[in-house]
C-alpha atoms as a PDB file:
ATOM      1  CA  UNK A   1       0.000   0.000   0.000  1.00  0.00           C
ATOM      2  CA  UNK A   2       3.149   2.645   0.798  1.00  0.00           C
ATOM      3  CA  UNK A   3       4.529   1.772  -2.544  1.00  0.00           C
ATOM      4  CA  UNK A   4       1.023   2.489  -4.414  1.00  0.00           C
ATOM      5  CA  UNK A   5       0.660   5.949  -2.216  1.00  0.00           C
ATOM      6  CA  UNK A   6       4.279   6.937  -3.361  1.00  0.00           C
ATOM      7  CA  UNK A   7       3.972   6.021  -6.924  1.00  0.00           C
ATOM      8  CA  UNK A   8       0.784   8.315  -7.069  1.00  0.00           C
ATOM      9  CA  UNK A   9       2.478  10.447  -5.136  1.00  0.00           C
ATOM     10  CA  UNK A  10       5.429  10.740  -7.745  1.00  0.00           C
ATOM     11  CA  UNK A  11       3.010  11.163 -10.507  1.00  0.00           C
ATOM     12  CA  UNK A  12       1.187  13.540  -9.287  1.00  0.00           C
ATOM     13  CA  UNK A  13       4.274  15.754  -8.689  1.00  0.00           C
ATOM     14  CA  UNK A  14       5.163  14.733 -12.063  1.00  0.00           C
ATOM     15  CA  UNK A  15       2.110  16.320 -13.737  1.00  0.00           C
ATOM     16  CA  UNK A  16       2.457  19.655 -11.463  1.00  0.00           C
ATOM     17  CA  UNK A  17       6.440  19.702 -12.807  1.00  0.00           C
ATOM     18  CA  UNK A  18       4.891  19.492 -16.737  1.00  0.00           C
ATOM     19  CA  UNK A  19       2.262  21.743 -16.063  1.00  0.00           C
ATOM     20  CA  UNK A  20       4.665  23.925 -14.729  1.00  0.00           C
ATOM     21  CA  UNK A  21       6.765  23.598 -17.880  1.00  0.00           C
ATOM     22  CA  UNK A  22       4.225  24.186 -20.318  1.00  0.00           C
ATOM     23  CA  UNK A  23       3.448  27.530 -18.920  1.00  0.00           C
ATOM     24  CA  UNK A  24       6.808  29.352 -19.573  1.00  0.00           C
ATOM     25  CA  UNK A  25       6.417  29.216 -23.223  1.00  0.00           C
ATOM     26  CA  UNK A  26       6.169  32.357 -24.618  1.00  0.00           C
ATOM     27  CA  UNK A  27       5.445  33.020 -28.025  1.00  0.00           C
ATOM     28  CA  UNK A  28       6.196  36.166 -30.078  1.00  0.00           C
ATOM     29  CA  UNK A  29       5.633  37.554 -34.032  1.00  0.00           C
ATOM     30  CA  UNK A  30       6.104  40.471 -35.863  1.00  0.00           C
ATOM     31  CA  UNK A  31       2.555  41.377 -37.966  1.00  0.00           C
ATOM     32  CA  UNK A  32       4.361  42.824 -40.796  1.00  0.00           C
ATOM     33  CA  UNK A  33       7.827  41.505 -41.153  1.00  0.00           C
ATOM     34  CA  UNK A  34      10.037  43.273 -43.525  1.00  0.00           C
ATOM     35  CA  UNK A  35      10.941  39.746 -44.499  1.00  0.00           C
ATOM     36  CA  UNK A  36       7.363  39.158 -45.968  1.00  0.00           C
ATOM     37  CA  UNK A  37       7.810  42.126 -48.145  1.00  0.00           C
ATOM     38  CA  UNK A  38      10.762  41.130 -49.496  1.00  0.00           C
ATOM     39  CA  UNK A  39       9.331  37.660 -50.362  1.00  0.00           C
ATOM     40  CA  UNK A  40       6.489  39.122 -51.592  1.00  0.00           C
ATOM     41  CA  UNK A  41       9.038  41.360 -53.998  1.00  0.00           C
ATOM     42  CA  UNK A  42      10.636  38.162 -55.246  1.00  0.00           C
ATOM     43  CA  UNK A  43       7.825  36.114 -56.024  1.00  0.00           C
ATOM     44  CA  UNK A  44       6.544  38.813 -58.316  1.00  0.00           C
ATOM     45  CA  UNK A  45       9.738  39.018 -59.635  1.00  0.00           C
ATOM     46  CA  UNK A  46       9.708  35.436 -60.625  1.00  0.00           C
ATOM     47  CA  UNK A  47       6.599  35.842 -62.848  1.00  0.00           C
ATOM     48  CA  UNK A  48       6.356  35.977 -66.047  1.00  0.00           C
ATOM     49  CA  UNK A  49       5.424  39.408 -67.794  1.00  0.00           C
ATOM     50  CA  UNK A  50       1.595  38.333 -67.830  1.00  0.00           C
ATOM     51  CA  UNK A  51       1.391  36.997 -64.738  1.00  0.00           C
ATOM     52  CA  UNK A  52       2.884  40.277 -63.405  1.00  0.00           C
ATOM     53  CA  UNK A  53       0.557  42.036 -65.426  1.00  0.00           C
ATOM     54  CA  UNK A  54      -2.568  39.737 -63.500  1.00  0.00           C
ATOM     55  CA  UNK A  55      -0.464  40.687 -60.661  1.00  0.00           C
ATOM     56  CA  UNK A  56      -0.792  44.322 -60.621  1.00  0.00           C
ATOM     57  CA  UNK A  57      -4.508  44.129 -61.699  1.00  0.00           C
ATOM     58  CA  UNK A  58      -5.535  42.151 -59.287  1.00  0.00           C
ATOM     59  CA  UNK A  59      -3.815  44.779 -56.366  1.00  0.00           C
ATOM     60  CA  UNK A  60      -5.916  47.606 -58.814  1.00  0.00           C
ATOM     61  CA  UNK A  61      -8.906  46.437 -58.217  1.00  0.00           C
ATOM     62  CA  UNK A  62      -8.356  45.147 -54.695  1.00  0.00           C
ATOM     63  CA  UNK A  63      -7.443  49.227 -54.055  1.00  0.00           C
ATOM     64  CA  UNK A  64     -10.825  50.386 -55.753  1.00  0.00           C
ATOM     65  CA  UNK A  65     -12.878  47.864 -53.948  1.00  0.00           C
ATOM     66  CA  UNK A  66     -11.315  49.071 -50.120  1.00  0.00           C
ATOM     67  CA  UNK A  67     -11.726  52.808 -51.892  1.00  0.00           C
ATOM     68  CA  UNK A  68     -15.699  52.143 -52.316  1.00  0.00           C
ATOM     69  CA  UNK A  69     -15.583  50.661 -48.929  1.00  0.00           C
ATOM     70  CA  UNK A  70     -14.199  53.549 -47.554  1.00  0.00           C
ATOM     71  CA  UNK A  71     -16.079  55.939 -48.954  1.00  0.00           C
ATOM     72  CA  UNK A  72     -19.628  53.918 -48.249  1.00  0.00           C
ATOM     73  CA  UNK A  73     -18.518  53.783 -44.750  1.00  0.00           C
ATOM     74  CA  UNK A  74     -18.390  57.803 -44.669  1.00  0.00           C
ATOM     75  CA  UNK A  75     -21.263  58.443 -46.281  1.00  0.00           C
ATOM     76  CA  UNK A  76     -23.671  56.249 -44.104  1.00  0.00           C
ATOM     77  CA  UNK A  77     -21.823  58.171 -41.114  1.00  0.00           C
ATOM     78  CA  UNK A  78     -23.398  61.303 -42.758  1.00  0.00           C
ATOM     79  CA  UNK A  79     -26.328  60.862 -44.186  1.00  0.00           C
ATOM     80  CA  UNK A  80     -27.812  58.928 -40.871  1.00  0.00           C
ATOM     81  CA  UNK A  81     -27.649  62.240 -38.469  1.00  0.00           C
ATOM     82  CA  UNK A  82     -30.897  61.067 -37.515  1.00  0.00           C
ATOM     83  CA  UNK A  83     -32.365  57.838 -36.200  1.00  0.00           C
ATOM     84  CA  UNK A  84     -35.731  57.125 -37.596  1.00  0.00           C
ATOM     85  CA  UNK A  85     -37.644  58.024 -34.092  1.00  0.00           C
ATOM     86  CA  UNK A  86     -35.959  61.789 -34.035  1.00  0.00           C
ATOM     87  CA  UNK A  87     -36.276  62.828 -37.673  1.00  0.00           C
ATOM     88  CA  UNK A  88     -37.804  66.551 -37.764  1.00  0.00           C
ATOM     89  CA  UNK A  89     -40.884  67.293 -38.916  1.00  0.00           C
ATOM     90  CA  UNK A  90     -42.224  63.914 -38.440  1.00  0.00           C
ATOM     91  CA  UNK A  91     -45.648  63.732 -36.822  1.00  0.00           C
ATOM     92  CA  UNK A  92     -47.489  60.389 -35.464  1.00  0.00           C
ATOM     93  CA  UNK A  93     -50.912  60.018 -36.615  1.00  0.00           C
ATOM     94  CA  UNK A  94     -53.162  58.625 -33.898  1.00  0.00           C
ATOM     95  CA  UNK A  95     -55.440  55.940 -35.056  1.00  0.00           C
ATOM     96  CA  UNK A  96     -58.858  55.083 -33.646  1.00  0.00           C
ATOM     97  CA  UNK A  97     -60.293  56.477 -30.725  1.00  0.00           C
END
């Protein structure tokens, strides 16, 4: 029975030691590594003249679409100064009684 209490004892003090462990990773990045970039640069290099022409069409029209975007954005910001409930000169017909 001491040698069954000592063995779960160990293995229990095992676990605690891994859990232990596993909580001092720490894991780090850079969003927008200068590295990317450069990859990016060489890949496009490595096309051929109409797939570099795809290339830069395809970033054209990925620019318009985020300029629509954009400009949608600001103009439901101004043309919504008012919620339906406060618009001015808005009156509530009672019906009924």
């Amino acid at each position: 029975m001491a040698k069954y209490k000592s063995l779960l004892h160990d293995l229990q003090q095992n676990a605690k030691k891994s859990e232990e462990e596993s909580k001092d990773m720490e894991f780090s990045w850079v969003p927008n590594d200068a590295t990317d970039d450069a990859s990016k640069k060489k890949e496009v290099e490595a096309m051929t003249p109409w797939e570099q022409y795809l290339h830069k069409k395809k970033l054209k029209r990925k620019e318009k679409r985020e300029k629509k975007k954009s400009n949608k954005e600001v103009e439901t910001g101004e043309n919504q100064l008012f919620s339906d409930d406060e618009l001015p000169g808005k009156k509530r017909i009672r019906l009924g009684r």
